[in-house]
Protein backbone atom coordinates (compact mmCIF):
# COMPACT_ATOMS: atom_id res chain seq x y z
CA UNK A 1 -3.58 54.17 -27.80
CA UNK A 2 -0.97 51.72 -27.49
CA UNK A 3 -2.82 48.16 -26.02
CA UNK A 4 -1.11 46.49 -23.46
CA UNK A 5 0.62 43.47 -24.19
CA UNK A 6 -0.82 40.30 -23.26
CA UNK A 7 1.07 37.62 -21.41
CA UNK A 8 2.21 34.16 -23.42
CA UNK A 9 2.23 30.65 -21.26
CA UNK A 10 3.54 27.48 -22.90
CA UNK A 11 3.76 24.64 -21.62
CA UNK A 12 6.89 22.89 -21.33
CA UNK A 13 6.26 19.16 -19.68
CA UNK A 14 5.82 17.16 -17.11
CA UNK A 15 8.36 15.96 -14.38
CA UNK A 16 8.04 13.42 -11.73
CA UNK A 17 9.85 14.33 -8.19
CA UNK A 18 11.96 16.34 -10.83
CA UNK A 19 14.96 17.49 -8.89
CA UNK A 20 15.50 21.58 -9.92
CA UNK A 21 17.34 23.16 -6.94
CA UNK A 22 21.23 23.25 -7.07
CA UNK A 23 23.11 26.34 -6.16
CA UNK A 24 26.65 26.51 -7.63
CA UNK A 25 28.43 29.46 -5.58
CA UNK A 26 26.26 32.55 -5.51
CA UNK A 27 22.49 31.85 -5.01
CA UNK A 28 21.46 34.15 -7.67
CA UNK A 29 23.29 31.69 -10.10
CA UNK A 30 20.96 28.54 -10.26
CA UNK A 31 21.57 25.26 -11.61
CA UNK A 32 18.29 23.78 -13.25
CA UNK A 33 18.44 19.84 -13.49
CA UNK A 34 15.22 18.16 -14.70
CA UNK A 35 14.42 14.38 -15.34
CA UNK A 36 12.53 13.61 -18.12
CA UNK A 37 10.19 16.46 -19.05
CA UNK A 38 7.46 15.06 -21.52
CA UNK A 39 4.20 15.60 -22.45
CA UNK A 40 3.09 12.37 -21.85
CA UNK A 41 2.30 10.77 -18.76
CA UNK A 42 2.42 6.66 -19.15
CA UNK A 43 -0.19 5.24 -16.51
CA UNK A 44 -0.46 1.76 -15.19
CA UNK A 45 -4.13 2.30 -14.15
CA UNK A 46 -7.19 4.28 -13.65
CA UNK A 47 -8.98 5.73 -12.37
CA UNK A 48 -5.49 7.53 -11.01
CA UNK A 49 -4.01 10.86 -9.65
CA UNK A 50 -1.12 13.31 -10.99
CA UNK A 51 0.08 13.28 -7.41
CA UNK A 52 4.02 13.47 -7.38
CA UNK A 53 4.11 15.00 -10.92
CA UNK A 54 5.15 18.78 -11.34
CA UNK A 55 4.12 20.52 -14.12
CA UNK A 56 6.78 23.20 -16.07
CA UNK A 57 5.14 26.55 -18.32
CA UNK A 58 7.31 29.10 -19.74
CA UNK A 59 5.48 32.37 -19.12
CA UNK A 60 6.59 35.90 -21.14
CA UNK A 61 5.83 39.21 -18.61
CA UNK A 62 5.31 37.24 -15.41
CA UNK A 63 4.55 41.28 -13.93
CA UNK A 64 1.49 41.02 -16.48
CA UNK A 65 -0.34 38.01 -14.87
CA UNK A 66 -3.27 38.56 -12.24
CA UNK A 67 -5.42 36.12 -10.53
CA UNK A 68 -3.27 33.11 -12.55
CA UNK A 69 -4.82 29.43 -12.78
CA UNK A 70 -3.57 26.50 -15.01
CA UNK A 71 -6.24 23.95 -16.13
CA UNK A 72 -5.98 20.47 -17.49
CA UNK A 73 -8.88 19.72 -19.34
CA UNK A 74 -9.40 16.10 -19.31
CA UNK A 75 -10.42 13.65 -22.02
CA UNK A 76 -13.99 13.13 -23.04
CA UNK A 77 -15.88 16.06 -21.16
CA UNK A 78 -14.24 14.72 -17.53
CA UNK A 79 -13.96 18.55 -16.59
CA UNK A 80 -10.80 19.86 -15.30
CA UNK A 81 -8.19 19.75 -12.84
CA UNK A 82 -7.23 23.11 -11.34
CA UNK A 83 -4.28 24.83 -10.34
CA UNK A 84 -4.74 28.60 -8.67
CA UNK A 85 -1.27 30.17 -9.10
CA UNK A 86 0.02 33.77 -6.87
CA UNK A 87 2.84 35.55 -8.57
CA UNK A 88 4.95 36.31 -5.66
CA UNK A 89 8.10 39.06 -6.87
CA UNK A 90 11.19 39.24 -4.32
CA UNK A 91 12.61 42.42 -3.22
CA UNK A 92 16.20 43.30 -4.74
CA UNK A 93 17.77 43.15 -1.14
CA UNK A 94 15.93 39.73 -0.16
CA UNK A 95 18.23 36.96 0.62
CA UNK A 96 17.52 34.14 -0.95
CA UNK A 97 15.65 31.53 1.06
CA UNK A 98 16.94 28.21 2.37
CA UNK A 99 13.41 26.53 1.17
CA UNK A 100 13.70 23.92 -1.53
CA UNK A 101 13.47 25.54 -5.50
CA UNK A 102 9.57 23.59 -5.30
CA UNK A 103 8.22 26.01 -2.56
CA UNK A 104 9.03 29.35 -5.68
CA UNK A 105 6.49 30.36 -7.58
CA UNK A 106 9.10 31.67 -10.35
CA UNK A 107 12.78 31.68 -11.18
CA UNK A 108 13.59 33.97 -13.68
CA UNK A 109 15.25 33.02 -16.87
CA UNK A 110 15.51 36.24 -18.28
CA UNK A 111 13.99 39.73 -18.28
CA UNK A 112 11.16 38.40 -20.72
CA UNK A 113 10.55 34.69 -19.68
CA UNK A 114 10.08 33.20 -16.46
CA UNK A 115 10.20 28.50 -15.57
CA UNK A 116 6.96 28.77 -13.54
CA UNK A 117 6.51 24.95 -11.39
CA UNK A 118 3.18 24.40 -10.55
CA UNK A 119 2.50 21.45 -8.05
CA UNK A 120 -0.03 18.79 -7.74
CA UNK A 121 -2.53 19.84 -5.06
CA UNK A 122 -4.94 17.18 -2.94
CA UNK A 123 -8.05 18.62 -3.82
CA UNK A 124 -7.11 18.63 -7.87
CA UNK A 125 -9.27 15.43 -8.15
CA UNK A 126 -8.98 12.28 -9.86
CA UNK A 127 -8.25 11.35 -13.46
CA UNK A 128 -10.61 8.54 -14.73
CA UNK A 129 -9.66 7.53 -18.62
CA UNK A 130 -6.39 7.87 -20.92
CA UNK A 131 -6.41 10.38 -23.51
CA UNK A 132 -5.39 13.82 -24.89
CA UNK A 133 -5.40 17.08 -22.29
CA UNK A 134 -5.77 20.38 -23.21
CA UNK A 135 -3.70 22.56 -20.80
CA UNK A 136 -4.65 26.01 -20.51
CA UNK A 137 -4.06 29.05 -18.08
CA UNK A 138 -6.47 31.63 -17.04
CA UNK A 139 -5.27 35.13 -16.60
CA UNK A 140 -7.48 38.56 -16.01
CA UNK A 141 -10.73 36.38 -16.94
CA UNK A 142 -9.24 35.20 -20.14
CA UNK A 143 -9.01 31.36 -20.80
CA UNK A 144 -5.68 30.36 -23.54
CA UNK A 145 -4.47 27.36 -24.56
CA UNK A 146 -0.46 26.67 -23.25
CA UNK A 147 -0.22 23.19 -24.95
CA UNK A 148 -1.22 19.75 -24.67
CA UNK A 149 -0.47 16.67 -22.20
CA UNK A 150 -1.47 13.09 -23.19
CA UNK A 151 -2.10 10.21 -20.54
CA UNK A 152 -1.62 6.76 -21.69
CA UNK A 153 -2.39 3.15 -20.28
CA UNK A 154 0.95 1.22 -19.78
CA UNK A 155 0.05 -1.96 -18.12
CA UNK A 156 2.74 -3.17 -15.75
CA UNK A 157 4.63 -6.30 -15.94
CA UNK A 158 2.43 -9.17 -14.20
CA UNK A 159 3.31 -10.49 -10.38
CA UNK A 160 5.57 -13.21 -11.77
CA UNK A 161 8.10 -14.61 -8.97
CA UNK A 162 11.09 -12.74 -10.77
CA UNK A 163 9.13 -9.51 -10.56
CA UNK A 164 8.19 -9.81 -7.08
CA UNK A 165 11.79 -10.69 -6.73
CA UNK A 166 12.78 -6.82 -7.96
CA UNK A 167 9.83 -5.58 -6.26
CA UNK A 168 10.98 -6.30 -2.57
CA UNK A 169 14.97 -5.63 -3.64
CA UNK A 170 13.97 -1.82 -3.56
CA UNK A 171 14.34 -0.74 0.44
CA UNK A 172 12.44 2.59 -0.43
CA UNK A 173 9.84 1.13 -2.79
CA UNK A 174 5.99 1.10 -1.86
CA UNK A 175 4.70 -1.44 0.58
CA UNK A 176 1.27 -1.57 0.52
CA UNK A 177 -0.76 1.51 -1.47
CA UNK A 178 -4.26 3.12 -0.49
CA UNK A 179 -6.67 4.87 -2.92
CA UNK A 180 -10.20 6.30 -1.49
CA UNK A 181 -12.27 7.46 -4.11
CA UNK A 182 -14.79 9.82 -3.19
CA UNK A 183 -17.64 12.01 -4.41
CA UNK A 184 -17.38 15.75 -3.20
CA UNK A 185 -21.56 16.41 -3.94
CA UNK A 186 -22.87 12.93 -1.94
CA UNK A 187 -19.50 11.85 -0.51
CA UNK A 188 -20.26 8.21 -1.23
CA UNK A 189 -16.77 6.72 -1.09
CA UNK A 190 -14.58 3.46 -1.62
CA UNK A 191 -11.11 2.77 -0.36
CA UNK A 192 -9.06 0.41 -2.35
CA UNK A 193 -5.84 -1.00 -1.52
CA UNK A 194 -2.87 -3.18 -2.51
CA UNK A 195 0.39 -5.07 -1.28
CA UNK A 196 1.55 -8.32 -2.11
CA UNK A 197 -0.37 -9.80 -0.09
CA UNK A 198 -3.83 -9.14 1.63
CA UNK A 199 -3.65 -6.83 4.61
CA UNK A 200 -6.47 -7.75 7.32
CA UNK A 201 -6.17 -4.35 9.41
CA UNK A 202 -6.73 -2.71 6.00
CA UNK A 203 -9.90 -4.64 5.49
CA UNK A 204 -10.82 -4.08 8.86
CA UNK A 205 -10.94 -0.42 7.97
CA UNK A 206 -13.28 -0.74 5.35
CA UNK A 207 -10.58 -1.03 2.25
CA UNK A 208 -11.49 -2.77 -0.59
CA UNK A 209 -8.87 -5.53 -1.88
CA UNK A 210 -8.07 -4.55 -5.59
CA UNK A 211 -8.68 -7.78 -6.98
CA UNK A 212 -12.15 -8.14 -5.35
CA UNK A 213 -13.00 -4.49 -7.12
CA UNK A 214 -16.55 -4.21 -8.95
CA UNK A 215 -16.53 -3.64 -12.67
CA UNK A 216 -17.56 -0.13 -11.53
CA UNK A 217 -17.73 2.38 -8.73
CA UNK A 218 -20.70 5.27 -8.98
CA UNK A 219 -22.01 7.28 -6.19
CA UNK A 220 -25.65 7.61 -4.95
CA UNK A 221 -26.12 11.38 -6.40
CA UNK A 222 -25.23 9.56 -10.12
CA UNK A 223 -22.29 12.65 -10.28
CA UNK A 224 -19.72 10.17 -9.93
CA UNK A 225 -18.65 7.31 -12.23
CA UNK A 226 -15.68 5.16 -12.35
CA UNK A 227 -14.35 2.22 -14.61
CA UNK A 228 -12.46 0.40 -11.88
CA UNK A 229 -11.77 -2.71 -14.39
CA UNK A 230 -7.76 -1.47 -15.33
CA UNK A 231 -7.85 -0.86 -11.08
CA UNK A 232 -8.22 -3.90 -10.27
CA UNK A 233 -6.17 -5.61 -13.25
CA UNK A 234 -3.08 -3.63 -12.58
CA UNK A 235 -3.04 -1.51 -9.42
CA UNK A 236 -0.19 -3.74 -8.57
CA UNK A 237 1.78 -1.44 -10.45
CA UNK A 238 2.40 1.11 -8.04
CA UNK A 239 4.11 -1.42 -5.38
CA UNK A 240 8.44 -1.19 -5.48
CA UNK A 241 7.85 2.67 -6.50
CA UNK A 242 9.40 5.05 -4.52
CA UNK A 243 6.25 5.97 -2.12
CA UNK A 244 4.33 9.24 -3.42
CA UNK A 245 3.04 11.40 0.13
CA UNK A 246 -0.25 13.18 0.60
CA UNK A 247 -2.78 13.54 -1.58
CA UNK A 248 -5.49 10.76 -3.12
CA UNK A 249 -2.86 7.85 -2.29
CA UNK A 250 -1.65 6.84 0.77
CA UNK A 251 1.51 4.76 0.38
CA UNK A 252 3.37 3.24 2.87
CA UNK A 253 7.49 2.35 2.44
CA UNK A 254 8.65 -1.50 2.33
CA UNK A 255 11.75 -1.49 5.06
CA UNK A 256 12.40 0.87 7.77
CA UNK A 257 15.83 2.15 8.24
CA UNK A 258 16.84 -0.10 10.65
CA UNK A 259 15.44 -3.59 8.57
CA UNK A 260 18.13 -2.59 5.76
CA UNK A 261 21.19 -1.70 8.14
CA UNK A 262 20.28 -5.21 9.62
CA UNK A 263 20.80 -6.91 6.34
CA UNK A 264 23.30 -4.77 5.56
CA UNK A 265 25.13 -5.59 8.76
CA UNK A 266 24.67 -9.49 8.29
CA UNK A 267 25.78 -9.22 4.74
CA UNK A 268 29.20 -7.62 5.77
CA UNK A 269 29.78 -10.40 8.41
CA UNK A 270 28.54 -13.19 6.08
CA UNK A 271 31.13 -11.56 3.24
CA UNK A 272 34.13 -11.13 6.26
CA UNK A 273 33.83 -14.90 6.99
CA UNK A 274 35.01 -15.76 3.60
CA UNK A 275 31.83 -18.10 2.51
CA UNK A 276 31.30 -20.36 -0.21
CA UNK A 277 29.68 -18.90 -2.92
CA UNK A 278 26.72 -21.12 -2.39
CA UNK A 279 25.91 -19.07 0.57
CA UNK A 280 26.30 -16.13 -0.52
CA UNK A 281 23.80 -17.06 -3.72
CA UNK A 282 21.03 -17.70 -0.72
CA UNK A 283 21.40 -15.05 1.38
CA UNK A 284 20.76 -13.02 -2.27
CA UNK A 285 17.97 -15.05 -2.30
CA UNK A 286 16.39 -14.13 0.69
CA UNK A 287 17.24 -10.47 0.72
CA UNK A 288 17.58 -9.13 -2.48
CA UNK A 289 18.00 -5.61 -1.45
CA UNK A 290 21.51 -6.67 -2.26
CA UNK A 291 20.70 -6.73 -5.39
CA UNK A 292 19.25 -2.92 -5.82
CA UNK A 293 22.76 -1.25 -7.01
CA UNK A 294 21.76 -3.03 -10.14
CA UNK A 295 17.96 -1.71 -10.33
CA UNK A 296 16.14 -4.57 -10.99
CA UNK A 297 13.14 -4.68 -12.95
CA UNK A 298 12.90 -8.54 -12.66
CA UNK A 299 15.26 -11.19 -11.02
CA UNK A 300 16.31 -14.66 -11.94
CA UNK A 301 18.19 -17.08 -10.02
CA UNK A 302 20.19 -19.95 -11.54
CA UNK A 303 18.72 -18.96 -14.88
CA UNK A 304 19.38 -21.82 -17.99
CA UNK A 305 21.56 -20.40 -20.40
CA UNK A 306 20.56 -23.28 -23.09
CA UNK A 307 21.72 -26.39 -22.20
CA UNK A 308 25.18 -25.20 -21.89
CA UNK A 309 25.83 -22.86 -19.09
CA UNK A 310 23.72 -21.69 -16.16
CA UNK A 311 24.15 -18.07 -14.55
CA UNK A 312 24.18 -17.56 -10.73
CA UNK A 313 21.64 -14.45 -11.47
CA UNK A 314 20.41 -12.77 -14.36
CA UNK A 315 18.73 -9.02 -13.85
CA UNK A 316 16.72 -7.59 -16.12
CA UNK A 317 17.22 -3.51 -15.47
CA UNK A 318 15.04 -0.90 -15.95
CA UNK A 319 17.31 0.06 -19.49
CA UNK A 320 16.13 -3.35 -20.84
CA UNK A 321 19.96 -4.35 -20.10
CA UNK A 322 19.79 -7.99 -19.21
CA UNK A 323 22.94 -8.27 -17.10
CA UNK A 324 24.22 -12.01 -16.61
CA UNK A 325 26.01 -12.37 -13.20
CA UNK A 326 28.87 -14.68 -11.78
CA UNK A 327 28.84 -14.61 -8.34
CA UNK A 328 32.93 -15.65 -7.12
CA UNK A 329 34.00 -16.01 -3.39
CA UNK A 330 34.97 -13.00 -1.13
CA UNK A 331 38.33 -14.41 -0.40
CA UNK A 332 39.01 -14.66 -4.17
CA UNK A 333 42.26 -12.65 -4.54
CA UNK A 334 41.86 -9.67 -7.05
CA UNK A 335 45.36 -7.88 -7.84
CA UNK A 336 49.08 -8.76 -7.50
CA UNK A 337 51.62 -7.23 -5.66
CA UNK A 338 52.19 -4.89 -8.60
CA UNK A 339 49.00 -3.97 -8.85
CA UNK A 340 48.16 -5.99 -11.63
CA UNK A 341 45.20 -8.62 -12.13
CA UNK A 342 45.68 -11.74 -11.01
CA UNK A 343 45.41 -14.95 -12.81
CA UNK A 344 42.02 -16.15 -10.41
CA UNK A 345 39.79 -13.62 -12.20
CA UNK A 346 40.82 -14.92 -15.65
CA UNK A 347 38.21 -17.89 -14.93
CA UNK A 348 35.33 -16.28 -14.60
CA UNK A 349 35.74 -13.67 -17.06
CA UNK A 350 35.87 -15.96 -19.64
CA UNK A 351 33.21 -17.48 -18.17
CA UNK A 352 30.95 -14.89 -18.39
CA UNK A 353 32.92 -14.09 -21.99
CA UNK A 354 31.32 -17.41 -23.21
CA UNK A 355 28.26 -16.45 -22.04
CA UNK A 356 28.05 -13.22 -23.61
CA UNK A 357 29.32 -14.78 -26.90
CA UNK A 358 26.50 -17.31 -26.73
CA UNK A 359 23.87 -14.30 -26.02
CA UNK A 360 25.18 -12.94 -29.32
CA UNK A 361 25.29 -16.18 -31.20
CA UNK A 362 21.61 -17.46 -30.18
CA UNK A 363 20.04 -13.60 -28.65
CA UNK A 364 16.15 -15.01 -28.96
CA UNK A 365 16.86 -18.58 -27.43
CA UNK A 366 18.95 -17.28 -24.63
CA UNK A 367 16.52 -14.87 -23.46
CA UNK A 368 13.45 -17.35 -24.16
CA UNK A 369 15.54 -19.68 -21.50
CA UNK A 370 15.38 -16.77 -18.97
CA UNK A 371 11.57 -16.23 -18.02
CA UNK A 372 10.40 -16.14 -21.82
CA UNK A 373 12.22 -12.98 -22.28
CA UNK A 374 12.25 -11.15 -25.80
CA UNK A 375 13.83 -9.11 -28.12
CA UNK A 376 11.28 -6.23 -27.34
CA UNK A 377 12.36 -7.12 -23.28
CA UNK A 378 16.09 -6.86 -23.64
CA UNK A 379 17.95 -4.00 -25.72
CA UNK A 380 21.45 -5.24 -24.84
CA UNK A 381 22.77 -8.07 -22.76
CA UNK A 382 25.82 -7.84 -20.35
CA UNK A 383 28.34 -9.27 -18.21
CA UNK A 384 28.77 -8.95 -14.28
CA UNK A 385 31.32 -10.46 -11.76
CA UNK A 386 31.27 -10.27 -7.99
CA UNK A 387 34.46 -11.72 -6.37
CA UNK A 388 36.80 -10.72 -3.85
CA UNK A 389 36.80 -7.39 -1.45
CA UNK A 390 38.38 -4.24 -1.32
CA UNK A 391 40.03 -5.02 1.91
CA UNK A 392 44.36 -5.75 1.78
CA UNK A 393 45.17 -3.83 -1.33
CA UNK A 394 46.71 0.10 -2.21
CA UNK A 395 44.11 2.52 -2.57
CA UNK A 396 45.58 3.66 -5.30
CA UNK A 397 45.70 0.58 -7.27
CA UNK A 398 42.11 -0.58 -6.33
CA UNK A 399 40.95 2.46 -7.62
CA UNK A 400 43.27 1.77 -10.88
CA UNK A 401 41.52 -1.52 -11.03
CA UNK A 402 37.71 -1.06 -10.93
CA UNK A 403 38.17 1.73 -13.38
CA UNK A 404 39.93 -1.14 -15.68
CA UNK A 405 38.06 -1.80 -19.27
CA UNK A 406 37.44 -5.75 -19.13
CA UNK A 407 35.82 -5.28 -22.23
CA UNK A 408 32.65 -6.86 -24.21
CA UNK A 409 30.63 -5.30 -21.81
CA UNK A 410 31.90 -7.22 -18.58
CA UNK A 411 31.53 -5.13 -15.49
CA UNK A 412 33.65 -6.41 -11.60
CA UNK A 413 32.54 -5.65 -8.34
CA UNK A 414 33.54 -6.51 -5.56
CA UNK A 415 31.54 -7.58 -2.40
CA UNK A 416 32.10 -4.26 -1.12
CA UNK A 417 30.71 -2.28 -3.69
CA UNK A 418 27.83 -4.00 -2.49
CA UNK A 419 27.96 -3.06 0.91
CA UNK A 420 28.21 0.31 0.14
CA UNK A 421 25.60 1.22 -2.08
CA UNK A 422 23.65 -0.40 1.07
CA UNK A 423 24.98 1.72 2.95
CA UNK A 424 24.07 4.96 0.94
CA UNK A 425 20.42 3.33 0.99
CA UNK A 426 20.20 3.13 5.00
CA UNK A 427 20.86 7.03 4.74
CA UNK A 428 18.56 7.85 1.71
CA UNK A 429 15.60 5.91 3.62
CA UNK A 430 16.20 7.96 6.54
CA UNK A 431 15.89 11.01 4.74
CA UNK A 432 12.42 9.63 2.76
């Protein structure tokens, strides 16, 4: 009697808010675009959720699977986290659906294999240490092993003025972040929050501030227990994220759509007025949502380079690119008549040339100058220069010139670019 063949899961990584849904002409023809499927999950605190993360198997003979449920067996006897799973198999006449790729149960490599995307649910419960996962799925009453996820403690960079700085320059990053902790046996519970600064209707609602946390949280049935000491050292963490919905946290977005097209509004009339460059260095300053196109990780302003040269801004990007920028006036006149470059932006290119040379020259001073940087910090260190707008010159030759090479890694935009990319954020936010 030939035995039925039993179905193989493996599992392929972890995404967060992967994007998988593009259809290039016919729907039946899929594009599948993931970012940065691991099997490790680098965690600023705990106890914490997997809320936001979506979680990839490769399954042989979906037909084969009945009453499906993927477990992650966390570290040191914690139990597990469940995911029930239906198998759902489309008609050959049905259309396919306008509903984002996330809302399938399957899409079909191949007659064999099938990408199953399992989602985070609210009631999958907390994870309380780091450590090694087993991840297994559960098929006609049978319990196998798919592979293994690991969840590591990565504290984040402390609140330091240039990191608060970045933290606010990011229109859709998190506010202010809520975490209630709960017991499902007793329902003893604690609500924990965090922002840059203490929030008194938060308080008022019984929330915990995260740097007045216990050592400890544990319920009144003794079925609960939770190390809150990484909570309260680095919930911070979360805050300039892009805000996570549902689940264990409750996150809340730092500007409404209509806070960035003011800025974005006063920045175009402050650029349009032809300013001094001192101006425009405060108004940076003050709002440095400007400064997002260059995703900031940490900001300086008027950083030392040694006693020799001082930058108007130095960014430190989430590639560990330390980018050094000269900031030029609007009116600053960018090509000839001919289209070629004109003799004003010879200055501060090799301006920022020297400075790049010096970076080279003396790497572990410069970057001790700039907020104790280091060598671990900062993988490679470039040039930027902001002068002059797009507005006067042939389409076709602006477009020649921000596609020129200035070389040793010296990037120009212009004021406008600026304005833009604000732009594209007032419609992104509105979409959040």
């Amino acid at each position: 009697m030939n035995q039925q063949p039993r179905p193989i899961a493996a599992f392929l990584g972890v995404c967060e808010r992967s994007l998988y849904l593009t259809l290039d002409g016919h729907p039946e023809f899929k594009k599948i675009d993931l970012y940065g499927l691991c099997n490790l999950i680098p965690c600023a605190f705990f106890p914490t959720t997997l809320q936001g993360f979506e979680f990839f198997f490769a399954v042989s003979s979906v037909h084969l699977l009945t009453d499906l449920e993927f477990r992650i067996h966390l570290p040191e006897g914690g139990g597990y986290l469940s995911f029930p799973f239906e198998i759902t198999k489309k008609k050959p006449d049905e259309r396919e659906s306008d509903s984002p790729a996330a809302s399938r149960d399957a899409i079909e490599l191949s007659p064999d294999w099938s990408l199953l995307v399992v989602h985070h649910k609210e009631d999958s419960g907390v994870v309380s240490r780091p450590g090694r996962c087993r991840v297994t799925f559960v098929t006609d009453g049978e319990e196998h092993t798919a592979g293994w996820l690991s969840l590591e403690h990565v504290p984040p960079p402390p609140l330091t003025q240039d990191r608060v700085a970045a933290i606010v320059s990011n229109p859709a990053g998190v506010k202010t972040a809520r975490m209630n902790l709960q017991c499902n046996h007793c329902h003893d519970s604690m609500a924990v929050y965090t922002a840059l600064e203490r929030n008194g209707d938060y308080e008022k609602q019984g929330c915990v501030w995260y740097r007045d946390l216990p050592d400890s949280f544990a319920c009144s049935c003794g079925k609960l227990r939770f190390d809150l000491t990484l909570l309260r050292e680095h919930y911070h963490g979360v805050l300039g994220d892009v805000p996570k919905l549902g689940g264990k946290l409750d996150n809340t977005q730092r500007y409404q759509e209509s806070k960035i097209e003011m800025v974005c509004t006063t920045f175009a009339k402050l650029v349009s007025s032809n300013p001094p460059e001192e101006d425009i260095q405060q108004f940076m300053q003050k709002n440095t949502m400007v400064l997002t196109v260059f995703g900031p990780k940490r900001i300086f302003f008027k950083p030392p380079l040694l006693t020799k040269f001082k930058a108007d801004i130095a960014i430190l990007n989430h590639k560990k690119e330390l980018l050094l920028i000269e900031l030029e006036r609007p009116s600053l006149q960018l090509l000839k008549q001919d289209g070629g470059v004109c003799a004003e932006l010879n200055r501060p290119l090799q301006q920022v040339n020297d400075w790049l040379h010096l970076a080279e020259e003396q790497r572990v001073a410069v970057l001790s100058c700039i907020g104790n940087l280091t060598l671990e910090d900062v993988g490679k260190v470039r040039g930027v220069i902001v002068a002059g707008t797009d507005k006067g010159y042939d389409a076709e030759q602006l477009r020649h010139f921000k596609w020129t090479d200035f070389g040793n890694d010296i990037a120009v935009f212009t004021y406008d670019d600026l304005i833009s990319y604000l732009v594209s954020l007032v419609r992104a936010v509105g979409h959040l």
